[in-house]
N, C-alpha and C. Protein backbone atom coordinates (compact mmCIF):
# COMPACT_ATOMS: atom_id res chain seq x y z
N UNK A 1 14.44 12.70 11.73
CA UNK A 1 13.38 11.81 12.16
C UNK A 1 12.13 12.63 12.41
N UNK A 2 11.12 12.01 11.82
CA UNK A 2 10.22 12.82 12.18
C UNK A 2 9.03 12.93 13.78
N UNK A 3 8.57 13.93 14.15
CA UNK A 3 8.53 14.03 15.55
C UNK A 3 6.91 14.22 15.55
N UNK A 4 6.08 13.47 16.59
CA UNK A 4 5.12 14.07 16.60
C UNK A 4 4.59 14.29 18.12
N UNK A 5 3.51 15.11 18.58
CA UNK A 5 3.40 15.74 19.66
C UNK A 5 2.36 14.87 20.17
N UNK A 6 2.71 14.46 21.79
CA UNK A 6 1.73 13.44 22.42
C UNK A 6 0.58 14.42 23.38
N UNK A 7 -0.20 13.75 22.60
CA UNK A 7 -1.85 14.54 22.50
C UNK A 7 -1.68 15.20 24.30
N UNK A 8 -1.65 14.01 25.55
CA UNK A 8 -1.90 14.19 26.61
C UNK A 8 -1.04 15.40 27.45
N UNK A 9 0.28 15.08 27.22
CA UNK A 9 1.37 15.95 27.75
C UNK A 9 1.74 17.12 26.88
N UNK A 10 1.68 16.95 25.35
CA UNK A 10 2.32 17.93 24.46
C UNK A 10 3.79 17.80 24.32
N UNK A 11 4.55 16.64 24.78
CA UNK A 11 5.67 16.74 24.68
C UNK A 11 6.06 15.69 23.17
N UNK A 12 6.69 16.33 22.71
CA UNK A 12 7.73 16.09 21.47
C UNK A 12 8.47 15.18 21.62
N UNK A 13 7.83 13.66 20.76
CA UNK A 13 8.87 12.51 20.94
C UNK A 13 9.16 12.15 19.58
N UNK A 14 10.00 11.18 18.92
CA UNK A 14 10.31 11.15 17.96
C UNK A 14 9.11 9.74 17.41
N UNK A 15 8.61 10.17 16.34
CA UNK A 15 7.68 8.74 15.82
C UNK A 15 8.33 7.69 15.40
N UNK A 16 7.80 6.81 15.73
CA UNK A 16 8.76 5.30 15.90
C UNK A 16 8.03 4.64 14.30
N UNK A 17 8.85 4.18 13.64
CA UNK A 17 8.21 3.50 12.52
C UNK A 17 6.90 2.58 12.79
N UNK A 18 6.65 1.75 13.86
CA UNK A 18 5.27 1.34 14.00
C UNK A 18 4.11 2.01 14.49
N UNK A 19 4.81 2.64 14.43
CA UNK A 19 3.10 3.71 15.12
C UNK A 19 2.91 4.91 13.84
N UNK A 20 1.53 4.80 14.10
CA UNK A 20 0.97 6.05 13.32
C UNK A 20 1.01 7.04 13.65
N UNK A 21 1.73 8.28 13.07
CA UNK A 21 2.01 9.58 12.87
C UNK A 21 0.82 10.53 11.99
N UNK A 22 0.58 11.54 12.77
CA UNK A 22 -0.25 11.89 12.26
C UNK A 22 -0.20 13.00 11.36
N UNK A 23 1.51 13.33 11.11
CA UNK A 23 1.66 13.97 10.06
C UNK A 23 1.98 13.26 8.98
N UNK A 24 2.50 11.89 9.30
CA UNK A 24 2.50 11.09 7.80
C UNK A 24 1.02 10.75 7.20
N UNK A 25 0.11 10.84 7.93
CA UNK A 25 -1.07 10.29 7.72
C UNK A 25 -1.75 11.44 6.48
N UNK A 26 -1.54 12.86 7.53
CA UNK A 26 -1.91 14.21 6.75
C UNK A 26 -1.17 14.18 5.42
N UNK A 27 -0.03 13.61 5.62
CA UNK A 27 0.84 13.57 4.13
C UNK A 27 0.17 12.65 2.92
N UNK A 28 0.01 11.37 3.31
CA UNK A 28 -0.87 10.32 2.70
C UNK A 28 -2.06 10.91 2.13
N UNK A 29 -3.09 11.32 3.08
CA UNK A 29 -4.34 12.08 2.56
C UNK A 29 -4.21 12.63 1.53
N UNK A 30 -3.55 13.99 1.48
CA UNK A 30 -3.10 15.09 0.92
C UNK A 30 -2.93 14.61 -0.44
N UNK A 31 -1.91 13.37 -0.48
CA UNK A 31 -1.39 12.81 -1.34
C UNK A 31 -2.85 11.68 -2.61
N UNK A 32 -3.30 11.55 -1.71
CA UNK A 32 -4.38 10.61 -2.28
C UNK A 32 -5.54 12.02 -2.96
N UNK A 33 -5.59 13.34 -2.33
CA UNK A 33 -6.75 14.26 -2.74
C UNK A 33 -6.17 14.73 -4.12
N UNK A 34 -5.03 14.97 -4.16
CA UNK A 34 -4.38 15.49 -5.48
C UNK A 34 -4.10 14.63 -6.64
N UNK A 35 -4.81 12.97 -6.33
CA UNK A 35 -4.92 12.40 -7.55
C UNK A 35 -6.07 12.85 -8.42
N UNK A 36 -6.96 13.57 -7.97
CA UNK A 36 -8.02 13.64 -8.88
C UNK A 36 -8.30 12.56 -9.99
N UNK A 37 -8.69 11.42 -9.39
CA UNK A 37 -9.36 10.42 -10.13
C UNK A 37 -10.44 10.17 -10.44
N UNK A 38 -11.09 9.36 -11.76
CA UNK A 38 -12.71 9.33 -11.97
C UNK A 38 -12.92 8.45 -10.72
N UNK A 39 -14.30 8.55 -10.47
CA UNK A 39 -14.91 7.42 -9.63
C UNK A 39 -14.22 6.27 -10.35
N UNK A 40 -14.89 5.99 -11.48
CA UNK A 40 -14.31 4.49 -12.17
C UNK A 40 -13.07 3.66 -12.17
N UNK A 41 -12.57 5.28 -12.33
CA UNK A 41 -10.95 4.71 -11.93
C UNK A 41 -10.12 4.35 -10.30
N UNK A 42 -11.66 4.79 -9.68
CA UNK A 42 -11.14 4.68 -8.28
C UNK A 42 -11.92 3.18 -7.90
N UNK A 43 -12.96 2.99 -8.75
CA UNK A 43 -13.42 1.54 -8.23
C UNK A 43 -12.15 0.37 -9.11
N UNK A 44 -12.07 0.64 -10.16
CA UNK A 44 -11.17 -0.42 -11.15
C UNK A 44 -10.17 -0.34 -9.86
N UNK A 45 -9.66 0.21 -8.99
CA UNK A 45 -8.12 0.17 -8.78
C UNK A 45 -8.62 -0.72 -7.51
N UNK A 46 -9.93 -0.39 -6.76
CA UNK A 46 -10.29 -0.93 -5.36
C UNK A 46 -10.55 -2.65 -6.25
N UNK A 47 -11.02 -2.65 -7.19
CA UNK A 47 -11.02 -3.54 -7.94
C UNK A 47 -9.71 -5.00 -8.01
N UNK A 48 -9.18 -4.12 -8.83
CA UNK A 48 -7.63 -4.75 -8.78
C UNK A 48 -6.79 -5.51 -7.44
N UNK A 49 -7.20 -4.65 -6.41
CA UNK A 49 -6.71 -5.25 -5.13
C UNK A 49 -7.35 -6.14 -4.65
N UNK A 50 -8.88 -6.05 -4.59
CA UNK A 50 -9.63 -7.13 -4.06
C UNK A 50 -9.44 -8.75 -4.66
N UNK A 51 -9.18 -8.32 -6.05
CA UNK A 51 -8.53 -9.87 -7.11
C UNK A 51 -7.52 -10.07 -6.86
N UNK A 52 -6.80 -9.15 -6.32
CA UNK A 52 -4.99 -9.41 -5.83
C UNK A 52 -4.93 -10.30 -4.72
N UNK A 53 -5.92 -9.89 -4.29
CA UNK A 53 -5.29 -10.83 -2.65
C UNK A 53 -6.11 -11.61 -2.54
N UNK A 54 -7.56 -12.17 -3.54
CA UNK A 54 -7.64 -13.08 -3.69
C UNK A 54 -6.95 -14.36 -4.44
N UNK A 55 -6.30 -13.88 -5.48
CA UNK A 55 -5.23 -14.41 -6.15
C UNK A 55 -3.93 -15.52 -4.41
N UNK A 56 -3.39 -13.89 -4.08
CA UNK A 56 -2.55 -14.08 -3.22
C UNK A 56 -3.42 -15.52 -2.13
N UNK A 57 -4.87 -15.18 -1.39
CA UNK A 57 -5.40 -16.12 -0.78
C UNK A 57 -4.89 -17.34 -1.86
N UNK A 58 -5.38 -17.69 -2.61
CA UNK A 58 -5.50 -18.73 -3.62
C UNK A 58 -4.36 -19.41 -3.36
N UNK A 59 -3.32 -18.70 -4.34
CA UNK A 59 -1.42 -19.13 -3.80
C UNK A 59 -1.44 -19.26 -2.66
N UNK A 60 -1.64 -18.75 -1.76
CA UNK A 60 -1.29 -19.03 0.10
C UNK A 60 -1.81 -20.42 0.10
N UNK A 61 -3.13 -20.52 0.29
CA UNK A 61 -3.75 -22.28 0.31
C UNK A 61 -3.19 -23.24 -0.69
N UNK A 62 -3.16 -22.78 -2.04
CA UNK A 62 -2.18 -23.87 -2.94
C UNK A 62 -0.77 -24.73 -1.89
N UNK A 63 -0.10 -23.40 -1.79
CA UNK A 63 1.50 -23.84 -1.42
C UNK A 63 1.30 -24.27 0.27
N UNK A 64 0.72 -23.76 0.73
CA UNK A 64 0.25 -24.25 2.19
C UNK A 64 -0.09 -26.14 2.05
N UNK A 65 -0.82 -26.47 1.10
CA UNK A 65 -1.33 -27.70 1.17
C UNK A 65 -0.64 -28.67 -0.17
N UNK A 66 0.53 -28.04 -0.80
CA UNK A 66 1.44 -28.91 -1.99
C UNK A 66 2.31 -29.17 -1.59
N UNK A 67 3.11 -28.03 -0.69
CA UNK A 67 4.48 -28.12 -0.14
C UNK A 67 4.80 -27.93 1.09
N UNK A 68 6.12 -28.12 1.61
CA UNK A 68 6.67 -28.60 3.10
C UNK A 68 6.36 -27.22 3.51
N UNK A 69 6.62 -27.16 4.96
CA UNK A 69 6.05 -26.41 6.05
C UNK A 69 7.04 -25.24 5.99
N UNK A 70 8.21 -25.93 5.66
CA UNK A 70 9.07 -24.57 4.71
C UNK A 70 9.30 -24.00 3.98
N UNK A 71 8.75 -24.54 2.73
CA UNK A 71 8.41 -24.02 1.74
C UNK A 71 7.45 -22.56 1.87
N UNK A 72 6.78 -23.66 2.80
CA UNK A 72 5.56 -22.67 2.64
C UNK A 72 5.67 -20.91 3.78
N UNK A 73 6.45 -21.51 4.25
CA UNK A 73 6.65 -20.59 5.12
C UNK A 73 8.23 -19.45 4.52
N UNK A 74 8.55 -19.81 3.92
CA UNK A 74 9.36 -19.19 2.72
C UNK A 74 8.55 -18.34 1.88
N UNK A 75 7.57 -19.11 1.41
CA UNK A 75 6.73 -18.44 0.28
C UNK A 75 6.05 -17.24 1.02
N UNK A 76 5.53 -17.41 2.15
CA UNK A 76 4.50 -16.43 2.91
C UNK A 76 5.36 -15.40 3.31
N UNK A 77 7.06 -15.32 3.68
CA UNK A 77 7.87 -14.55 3.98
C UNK A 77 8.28 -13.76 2.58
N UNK A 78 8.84 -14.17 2.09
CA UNK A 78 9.37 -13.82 0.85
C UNK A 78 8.57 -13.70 -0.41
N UNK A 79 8.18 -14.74 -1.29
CA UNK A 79 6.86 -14.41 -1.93
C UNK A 79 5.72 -13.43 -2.15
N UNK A 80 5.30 -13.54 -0.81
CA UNK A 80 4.19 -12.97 -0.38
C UNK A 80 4.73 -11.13 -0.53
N UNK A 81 5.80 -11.04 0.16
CA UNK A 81 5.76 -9.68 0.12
C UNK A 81 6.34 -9.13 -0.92
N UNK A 82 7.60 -9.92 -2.10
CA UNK A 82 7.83 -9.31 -3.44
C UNK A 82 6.44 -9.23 -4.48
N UNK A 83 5.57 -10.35 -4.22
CA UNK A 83 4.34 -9.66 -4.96
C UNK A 83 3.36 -8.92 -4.77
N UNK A 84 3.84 -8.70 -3.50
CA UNK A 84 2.80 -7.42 -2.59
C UNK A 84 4.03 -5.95 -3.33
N UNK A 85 4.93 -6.11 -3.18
CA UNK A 85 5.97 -5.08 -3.29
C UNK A 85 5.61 -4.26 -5.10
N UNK A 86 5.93 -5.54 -6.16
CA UNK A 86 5.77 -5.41 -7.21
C UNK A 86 3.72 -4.90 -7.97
N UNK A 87 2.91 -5.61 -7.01
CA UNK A 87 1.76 -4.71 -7.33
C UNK A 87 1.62 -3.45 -6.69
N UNK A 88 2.29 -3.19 -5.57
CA UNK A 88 1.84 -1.49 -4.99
C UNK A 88 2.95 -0.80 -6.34
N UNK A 89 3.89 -1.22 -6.73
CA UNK A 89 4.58 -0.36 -8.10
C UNK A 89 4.51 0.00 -9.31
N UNK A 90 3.55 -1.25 -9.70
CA UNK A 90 2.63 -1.42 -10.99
C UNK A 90 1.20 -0.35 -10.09
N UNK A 91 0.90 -0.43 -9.40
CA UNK A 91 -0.55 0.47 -8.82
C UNK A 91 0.31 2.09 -9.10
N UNK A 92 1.06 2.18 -8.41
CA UNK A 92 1.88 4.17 -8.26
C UNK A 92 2.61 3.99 -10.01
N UNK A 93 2.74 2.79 -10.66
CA UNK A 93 3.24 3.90 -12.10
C UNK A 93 1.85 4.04 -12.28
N UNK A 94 0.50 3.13 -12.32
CA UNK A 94 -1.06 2.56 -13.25
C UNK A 94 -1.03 4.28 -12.41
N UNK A 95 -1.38 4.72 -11.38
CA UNK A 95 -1.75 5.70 -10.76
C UNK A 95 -1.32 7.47 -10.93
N UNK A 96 -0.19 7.51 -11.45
CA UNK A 96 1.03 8.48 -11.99
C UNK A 96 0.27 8.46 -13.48
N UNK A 97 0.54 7.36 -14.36
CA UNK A 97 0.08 7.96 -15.46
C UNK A 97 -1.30 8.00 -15.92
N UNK A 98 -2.32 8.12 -14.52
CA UNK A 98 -3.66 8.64 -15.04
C UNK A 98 -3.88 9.82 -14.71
N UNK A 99 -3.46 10.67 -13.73
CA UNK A 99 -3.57 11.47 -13.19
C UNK A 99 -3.91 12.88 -13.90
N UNK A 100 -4.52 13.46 -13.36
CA UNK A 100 -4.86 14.64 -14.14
C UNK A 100 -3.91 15.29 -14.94
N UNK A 101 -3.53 15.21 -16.05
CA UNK A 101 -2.09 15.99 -16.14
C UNK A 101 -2.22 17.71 -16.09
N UNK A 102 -3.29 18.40 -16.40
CA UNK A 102 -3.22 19.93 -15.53
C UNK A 102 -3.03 20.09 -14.43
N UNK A 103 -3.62 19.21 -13.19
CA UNK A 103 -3.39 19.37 -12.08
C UNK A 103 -1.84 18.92 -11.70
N UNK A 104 -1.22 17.96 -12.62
CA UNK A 104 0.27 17.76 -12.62
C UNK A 104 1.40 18.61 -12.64
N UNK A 105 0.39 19.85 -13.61
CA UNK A 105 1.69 20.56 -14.40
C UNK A 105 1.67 21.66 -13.35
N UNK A 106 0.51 21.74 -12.47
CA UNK A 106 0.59 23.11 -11.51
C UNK A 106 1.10 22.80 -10.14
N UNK A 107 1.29 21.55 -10.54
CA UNK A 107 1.83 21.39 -9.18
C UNK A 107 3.56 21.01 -9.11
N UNK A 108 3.73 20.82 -10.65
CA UNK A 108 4.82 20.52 -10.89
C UNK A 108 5.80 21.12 -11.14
């Protein structure tokens, strides 16, 4: 489990999955600097998401106002997060195979 150190005391507790860690965070960063992406390719992708979850808005109000209160509340549970699930996977392969491939091979 991973542990991180509380700023005030310095004592070593274990990071709880809802809270932010600030070595997963350093990990994330790290992780996002070594894509070496064009600008373009960094707006197309900010791109892609902003139409995503307008899409997703869209579907949310559709099924909110066609179908029962369970339905809909099905859809917002389940739905909602396999097509949240399935675009962050289509984003990390779209993201993997743009990537610099020199900077791939040295790191690889």
């Amino acid at each position: 489990m991973e542990v991180e150190r509380e700023a005030a005391g310095g004592v070593d507790r274990p990071c709880r999955p809802w809270r932010r860690c600030r070595a997963t965070r350093r990990t994330l960063l790290a992780a996002a600097r070594e894509l070496q992406l064009t600008a373009g390719l960094w707006r197309r992708l900010n791109g892609w998401w902003v139409a995503f979850y307008a899409v997703l808005g869209a579907l949310n109000l559709a099924v909110a106002h066609y179908a029962s209160e369970r339905a809909w509340v099905a859809f917002k549970v389940f739905g909602l997060t396999a097509l949240t699930l399935a675009f962050v996977v289509g984003q990390v392969l779209w993201l993997h195979a743009r990537q610099n491939p020199a900077r791939a091979e040295s790191s690889g």
